[in-house]
Protein backbone atom coordinates (compact mmCIF):
# COMPACT_ATOMS: atom_id res chain seq x y z
CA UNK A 1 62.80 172.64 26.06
CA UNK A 2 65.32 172.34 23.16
CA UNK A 3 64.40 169.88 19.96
CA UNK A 4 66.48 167.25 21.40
CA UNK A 5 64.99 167.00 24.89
CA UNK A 6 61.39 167.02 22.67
CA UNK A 7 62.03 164.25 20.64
CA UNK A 8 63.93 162.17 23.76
CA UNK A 9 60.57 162.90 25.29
CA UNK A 10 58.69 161.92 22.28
CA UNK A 11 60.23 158.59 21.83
CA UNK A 12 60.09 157.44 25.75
CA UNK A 13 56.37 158.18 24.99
CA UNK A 14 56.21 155.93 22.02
CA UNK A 15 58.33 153.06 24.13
CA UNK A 16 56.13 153.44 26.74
CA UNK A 17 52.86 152.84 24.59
CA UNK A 18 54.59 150.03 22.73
CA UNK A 19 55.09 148.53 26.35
CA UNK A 20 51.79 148.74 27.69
CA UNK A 21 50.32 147.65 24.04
CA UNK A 22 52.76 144.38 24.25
CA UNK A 23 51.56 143.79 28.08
CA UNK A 24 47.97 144.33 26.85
CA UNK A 25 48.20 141.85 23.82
CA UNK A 26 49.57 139.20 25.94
CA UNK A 27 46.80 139.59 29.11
CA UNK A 28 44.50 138.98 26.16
CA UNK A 29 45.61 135.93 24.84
CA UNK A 30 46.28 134.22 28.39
CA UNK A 31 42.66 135.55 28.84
CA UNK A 32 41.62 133.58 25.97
CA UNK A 33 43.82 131.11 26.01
CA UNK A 34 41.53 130.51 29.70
CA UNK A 35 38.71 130.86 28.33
CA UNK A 36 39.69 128.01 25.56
CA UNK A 37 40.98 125.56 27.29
CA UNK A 38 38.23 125.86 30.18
CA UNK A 39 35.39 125.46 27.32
CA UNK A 40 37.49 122.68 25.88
CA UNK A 41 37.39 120.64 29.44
CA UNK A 42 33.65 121.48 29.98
CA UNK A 43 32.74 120.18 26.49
CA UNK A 44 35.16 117.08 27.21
CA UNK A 45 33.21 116.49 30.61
CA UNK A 46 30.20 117.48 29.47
CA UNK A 47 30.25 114.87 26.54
CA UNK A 48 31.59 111.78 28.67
CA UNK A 49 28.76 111.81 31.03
CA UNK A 50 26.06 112.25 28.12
CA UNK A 51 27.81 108.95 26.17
CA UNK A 52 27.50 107.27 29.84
CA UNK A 53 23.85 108.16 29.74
CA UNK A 54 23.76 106.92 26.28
CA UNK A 55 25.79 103.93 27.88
CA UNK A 56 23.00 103.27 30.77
CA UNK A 57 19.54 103.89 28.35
CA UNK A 58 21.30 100.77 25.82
CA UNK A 59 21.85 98.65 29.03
CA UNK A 60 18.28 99.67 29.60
CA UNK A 61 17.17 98.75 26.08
CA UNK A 62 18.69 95.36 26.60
CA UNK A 63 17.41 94.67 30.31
CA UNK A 64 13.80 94.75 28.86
CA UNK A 65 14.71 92.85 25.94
CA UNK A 66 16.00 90.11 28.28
CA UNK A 67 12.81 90.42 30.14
CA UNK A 68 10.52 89.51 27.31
CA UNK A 69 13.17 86.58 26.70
CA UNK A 70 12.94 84.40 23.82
CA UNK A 71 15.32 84.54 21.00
CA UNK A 72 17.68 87.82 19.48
CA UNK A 73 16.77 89.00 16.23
CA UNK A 74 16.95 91.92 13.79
CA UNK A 75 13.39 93.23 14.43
CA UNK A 76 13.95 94.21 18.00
CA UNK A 77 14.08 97.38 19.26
CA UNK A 78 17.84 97.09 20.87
CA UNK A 79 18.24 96.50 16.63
CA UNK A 80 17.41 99.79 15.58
CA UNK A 81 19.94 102.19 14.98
CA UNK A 82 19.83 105.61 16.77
CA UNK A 83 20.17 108.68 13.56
CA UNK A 84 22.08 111.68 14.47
CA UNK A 85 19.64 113.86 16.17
CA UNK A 86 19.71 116.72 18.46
CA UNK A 87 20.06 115.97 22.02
CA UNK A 88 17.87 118.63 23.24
CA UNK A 89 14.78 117.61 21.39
CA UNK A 90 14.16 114.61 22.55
CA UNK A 91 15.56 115.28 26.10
CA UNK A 92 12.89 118.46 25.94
CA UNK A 93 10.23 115.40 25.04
CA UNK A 94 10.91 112.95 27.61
CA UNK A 95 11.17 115.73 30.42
CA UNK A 96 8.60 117.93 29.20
CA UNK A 97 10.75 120.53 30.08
CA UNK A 98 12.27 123.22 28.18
CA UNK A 99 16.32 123.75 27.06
CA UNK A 100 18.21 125.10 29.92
CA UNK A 101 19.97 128.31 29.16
CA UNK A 102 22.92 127.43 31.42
CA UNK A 103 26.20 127.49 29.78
CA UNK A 104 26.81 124.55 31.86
CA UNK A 105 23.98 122.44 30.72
CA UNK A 106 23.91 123.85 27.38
CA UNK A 107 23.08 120.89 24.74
CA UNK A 108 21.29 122.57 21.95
CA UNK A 109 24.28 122.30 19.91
CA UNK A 110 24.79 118.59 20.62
CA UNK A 111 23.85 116.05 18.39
CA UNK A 112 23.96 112.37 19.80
CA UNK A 113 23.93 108.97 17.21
CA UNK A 114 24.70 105.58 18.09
CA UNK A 115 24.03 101.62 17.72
CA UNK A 116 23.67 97.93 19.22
CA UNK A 117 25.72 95.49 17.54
CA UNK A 118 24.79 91.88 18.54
CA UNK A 119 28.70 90.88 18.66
CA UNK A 120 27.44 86.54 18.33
CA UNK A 121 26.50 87.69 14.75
CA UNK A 122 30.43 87.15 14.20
CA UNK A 123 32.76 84.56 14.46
CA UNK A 124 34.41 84.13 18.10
CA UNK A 125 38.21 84.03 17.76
CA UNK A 126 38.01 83.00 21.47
CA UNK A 127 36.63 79.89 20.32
CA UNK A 128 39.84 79.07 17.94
CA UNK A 129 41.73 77.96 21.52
CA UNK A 130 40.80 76.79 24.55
CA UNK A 131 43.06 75.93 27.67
CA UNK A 132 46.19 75.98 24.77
CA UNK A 133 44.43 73.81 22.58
CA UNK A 134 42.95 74.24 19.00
CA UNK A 135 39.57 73.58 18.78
CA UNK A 136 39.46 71.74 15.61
CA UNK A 137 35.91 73.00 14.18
CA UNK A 138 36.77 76.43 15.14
CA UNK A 139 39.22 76.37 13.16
CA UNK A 140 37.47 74.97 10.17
CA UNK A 141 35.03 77.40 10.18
CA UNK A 142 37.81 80.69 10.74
CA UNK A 143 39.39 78.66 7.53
CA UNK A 144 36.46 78.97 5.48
CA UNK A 145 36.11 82.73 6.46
CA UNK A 146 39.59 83.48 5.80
CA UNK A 147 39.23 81.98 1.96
CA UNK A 148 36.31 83.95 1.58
CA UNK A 149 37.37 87.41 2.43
CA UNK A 150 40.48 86.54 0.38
CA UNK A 151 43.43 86.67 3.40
CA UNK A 152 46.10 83.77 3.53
CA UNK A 153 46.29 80.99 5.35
CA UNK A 154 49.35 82.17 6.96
CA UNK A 155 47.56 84.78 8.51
CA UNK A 156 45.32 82.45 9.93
CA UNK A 157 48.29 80.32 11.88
CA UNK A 158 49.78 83.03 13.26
CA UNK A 159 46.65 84.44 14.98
CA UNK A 160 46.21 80.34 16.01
CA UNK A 161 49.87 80.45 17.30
CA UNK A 162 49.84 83.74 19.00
CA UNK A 163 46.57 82.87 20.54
CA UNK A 164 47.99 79.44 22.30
CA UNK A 165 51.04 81.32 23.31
CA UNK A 166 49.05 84.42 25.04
CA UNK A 167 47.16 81.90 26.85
CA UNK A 168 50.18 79.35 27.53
CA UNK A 169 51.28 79.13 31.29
CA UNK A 170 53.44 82.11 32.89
CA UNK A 171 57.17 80.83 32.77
CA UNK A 172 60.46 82.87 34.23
CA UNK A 173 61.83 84.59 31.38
CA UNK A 174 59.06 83.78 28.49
CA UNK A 175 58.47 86.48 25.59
CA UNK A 176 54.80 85.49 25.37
CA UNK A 177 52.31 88.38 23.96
CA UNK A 178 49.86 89.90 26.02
CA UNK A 179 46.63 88.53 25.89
CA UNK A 180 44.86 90.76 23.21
CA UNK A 181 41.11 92.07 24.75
CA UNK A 182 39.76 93.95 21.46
CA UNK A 183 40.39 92.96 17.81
CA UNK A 184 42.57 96.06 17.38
CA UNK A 185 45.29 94.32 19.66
CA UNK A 186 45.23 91.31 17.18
CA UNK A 187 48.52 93.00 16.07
CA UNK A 188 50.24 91.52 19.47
CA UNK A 189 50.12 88.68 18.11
CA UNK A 190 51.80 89.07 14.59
CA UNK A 191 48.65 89.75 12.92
CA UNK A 192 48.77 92.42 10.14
CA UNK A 193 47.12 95.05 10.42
CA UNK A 194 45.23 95.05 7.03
CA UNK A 195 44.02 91.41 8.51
CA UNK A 196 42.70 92.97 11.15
CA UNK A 197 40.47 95.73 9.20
CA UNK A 198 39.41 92.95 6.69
CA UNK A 199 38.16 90.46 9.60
CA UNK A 200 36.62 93.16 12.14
CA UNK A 201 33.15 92.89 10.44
CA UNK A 202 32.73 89.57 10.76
CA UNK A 203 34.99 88.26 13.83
CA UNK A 204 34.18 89.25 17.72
CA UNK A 205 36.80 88.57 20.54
CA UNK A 206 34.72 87.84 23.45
CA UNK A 207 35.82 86.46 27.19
CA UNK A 208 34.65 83.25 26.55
CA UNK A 209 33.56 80.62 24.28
CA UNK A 210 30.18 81.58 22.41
CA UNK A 211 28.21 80.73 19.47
CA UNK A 212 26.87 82.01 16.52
CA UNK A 213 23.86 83.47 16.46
CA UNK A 214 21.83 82.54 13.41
CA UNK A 215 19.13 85.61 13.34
CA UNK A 216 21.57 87.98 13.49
CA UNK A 217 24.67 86.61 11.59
CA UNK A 218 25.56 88.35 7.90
CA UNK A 219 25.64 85.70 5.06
CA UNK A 220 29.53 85.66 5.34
CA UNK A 221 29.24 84.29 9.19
CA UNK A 222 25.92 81.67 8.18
CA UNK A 223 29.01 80.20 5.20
CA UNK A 224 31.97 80.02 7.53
CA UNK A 225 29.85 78.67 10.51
CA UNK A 226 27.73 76.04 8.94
CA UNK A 227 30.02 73.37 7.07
CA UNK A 228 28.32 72.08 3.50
CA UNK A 229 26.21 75.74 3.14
CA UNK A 230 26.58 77.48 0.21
CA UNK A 231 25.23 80.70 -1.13
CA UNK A 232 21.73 79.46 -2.16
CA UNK A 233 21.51 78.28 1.20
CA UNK A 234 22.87 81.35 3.45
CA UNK A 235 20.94 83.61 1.46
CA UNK A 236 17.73 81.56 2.25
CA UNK A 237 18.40 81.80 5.68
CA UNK A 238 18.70 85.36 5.58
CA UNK A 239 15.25 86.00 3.63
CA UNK A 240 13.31 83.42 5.68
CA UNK A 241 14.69 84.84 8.80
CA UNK A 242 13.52 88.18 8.10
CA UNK A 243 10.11 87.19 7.89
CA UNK A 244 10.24 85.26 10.69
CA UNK A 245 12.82 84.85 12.91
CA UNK A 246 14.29 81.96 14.49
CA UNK A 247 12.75 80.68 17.79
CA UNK A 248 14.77 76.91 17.85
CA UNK A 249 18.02 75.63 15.89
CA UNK A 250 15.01 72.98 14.76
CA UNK A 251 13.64 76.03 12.71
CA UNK A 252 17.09 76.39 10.95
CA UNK A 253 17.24 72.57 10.25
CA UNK A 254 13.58 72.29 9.35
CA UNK A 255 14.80 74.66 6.42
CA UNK A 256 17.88 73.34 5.52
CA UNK A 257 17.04 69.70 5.11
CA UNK A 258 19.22 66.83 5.91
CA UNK A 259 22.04 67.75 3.63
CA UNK A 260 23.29 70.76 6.38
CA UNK A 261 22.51 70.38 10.17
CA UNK A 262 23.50 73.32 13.18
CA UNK A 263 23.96 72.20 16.53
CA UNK A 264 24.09 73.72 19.83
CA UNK A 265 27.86 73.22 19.74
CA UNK A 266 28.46 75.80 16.90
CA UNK A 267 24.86 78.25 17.07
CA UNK A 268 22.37 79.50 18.91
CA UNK A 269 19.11 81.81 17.98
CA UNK A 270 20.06 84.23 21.43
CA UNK A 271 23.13 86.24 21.97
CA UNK A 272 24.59 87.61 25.51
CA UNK A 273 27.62 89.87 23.91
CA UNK A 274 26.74 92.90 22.66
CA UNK A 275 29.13 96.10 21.61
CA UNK A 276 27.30 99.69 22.07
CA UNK A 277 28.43 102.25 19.78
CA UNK A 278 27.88 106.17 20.87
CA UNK A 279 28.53 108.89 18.92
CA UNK A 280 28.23 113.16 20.08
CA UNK A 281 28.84 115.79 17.68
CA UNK A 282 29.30 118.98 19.95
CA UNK A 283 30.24 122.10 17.84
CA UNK A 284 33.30 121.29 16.01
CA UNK A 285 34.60 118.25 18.49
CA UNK A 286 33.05 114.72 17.80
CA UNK A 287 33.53 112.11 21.01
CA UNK A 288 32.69 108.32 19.97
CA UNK A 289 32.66 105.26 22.57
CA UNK A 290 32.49 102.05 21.83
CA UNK A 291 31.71 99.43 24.80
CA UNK A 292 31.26 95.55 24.97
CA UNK A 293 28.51 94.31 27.47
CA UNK A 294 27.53 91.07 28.52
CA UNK A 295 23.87 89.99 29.06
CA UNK A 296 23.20 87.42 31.54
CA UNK A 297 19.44 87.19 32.23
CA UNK A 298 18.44 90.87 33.54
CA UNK A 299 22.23 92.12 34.25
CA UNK A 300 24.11 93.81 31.55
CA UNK A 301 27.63 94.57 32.37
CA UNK A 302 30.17 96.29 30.91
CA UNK A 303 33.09 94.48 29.79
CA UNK A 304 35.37 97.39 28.78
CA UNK A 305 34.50 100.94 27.17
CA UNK A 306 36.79 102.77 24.50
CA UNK A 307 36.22 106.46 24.02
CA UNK A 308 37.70 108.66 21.38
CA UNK A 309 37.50 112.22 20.41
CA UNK A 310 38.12 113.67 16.83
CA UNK A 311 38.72 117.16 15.77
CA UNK A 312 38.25 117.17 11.94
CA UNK A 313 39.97 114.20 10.84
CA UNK A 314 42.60 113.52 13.86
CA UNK A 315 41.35 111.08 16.29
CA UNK A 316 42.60 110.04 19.65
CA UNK A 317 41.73 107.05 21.70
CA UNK A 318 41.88 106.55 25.66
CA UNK A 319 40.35 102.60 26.78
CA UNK A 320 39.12 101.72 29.73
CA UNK A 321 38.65 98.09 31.21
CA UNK A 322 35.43 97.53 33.60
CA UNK A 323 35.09 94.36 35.86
């Protein structure tokens, strides 16, 4: 064989190996690009139907809250927050049963967190309009609220306006906004969005008109809500109440005196509105859900759920209305 026919041989070799090395490299990485994208969706699945669990034991919580009945306050169990824990430990504890080792049903590395927020404790922007029409002492108290978290007045009449025109009849060709079902959406209705994030804490937007519940509301709520209280007063609420709750509105009176009164129309010492907050950590990928549930004697509903997942810092959400 002369030198050329060696080397043509020699480099058809090295072609070939390059070829089969390529074709290798890129079975591989479809391989894992599989197995990726398969342990992606089994994490995904695996962590919606724990955060419905977590969705069910709250309802749970609340159910047997409902059946002791009586008023809603800070020192009940629904109250408590839920730390970050491991999900395995205390599912190991309540089964007696020991950590599956099935990939499928693997959740030692999955760490659960989560919390009841009594959603009465804040100031019902459902209450600013009813059937198109302002409701005059909602409005006073939203006022006071809005001059004490320092956001302008005008901010305040377009949420009013937007509000009477979500709700305002259907009409052929009418550019009314959607009526908003979270406080997020606000922004349909020409709200800014910094408004939004300053009055989440202490505004709800429940289905219907509800009032204030005064063992659970922060001192910001107990000022807007109850005209003629001021500081000394809220915070006096707020240490007698957590020594003893509220069991009538005659309590609350009984304390304040004659100068400030709270009436039925305005308060209330029980809530029915809730919002469940669920949080799983699963290796690198966090999933939170956040529902709204309504309480009516032992049946807790669910009013709508948002879920969101986060890798790092980027977060996605996906909502989902209920009945």
């Amino acid at each position: 064989m002369s030198t050329r026919q060696r080397g043509a041989a020699l480099l058809a070799a090295m072609l070939t190996v390059t070829l089969v090395a390529t074709f290798a490299a890129a079975a591989l990485w479809q391989q894992w690009r599989s197995i990726e994208v398969e342990t992606a969706e089994r994490a995904r699945v695996q962590s919606a139907w724990i955060l419905l669990g977590a969705l069910d034991w709250s309802r749970l919580i609340l159910i047997e809250d409902g059946r002791a009945g009586g008023a809603d306050h800070l020192a009940e169990p629904w109250a408590v927050p839920l730390e970050e824990a491991r999900l395995s430990t205390f599912l190991a504890a309540d089964r007696n049963v020991a950590q599956q080792t099935d990939a499928s049903t693997d959740t030692r590395d999955a760490f659960l967190s989560g919390q009841i927020i009594d959603l009465q404790s804040r100031l019902n922007l459902t209450n600013l309009v009813q059937g198109g029409t302002v409701n005059e002492s909602a409005l006073a108290q939203f006022g006071r609220l809005f001059n004490q978290l320092g956001l302008p007045a005008s901010e305040l009449a377009t949420l009013v306006q937007g509000l009477r025109a979500a709700q305002a009849p259907a009409e052929s060709g009418s550019q009314a906004p959607l009526m908003p079902q979270t406080l997020g959406q606000l922004t349909w209705l020409g709200v800014s969005p910094a408004t939004v994030a300053v009055l989440a804490p202490h505004a709800a937007l429940l289905p219907e008109r509800r009032q204030v519940n005064l063992n659970t509301a922060g001192v910001e709520v107990l000022l807007a809500s109850i005209e003629g209280l001021d500081m000394a007063g809220a915070n006096k609420i707020v240490a007698v109440r957590e020594m003893q709750h509220f069991k009538t509105l005659e309590d609350v009176n009984a304390l304040l005196g004659q100068v400030t009164r709270v009436s039925s129309n305005d308060h209330a010492v029980s809530s029915s509105y809730f919002e469940v907050h669920g949080r799983l950590r699963l290796d690198d990928v966090t999933v939170q859900e956040r529902s709204m549930v309504r309480r009516l004697g032992l049946e807790v509903t669910t009013v709508w759920r948002e879920r969101g997942a986060a890798l790092r810092s980027n977060p996605t959400m996906a909502r989902e209305n209920r009945p």
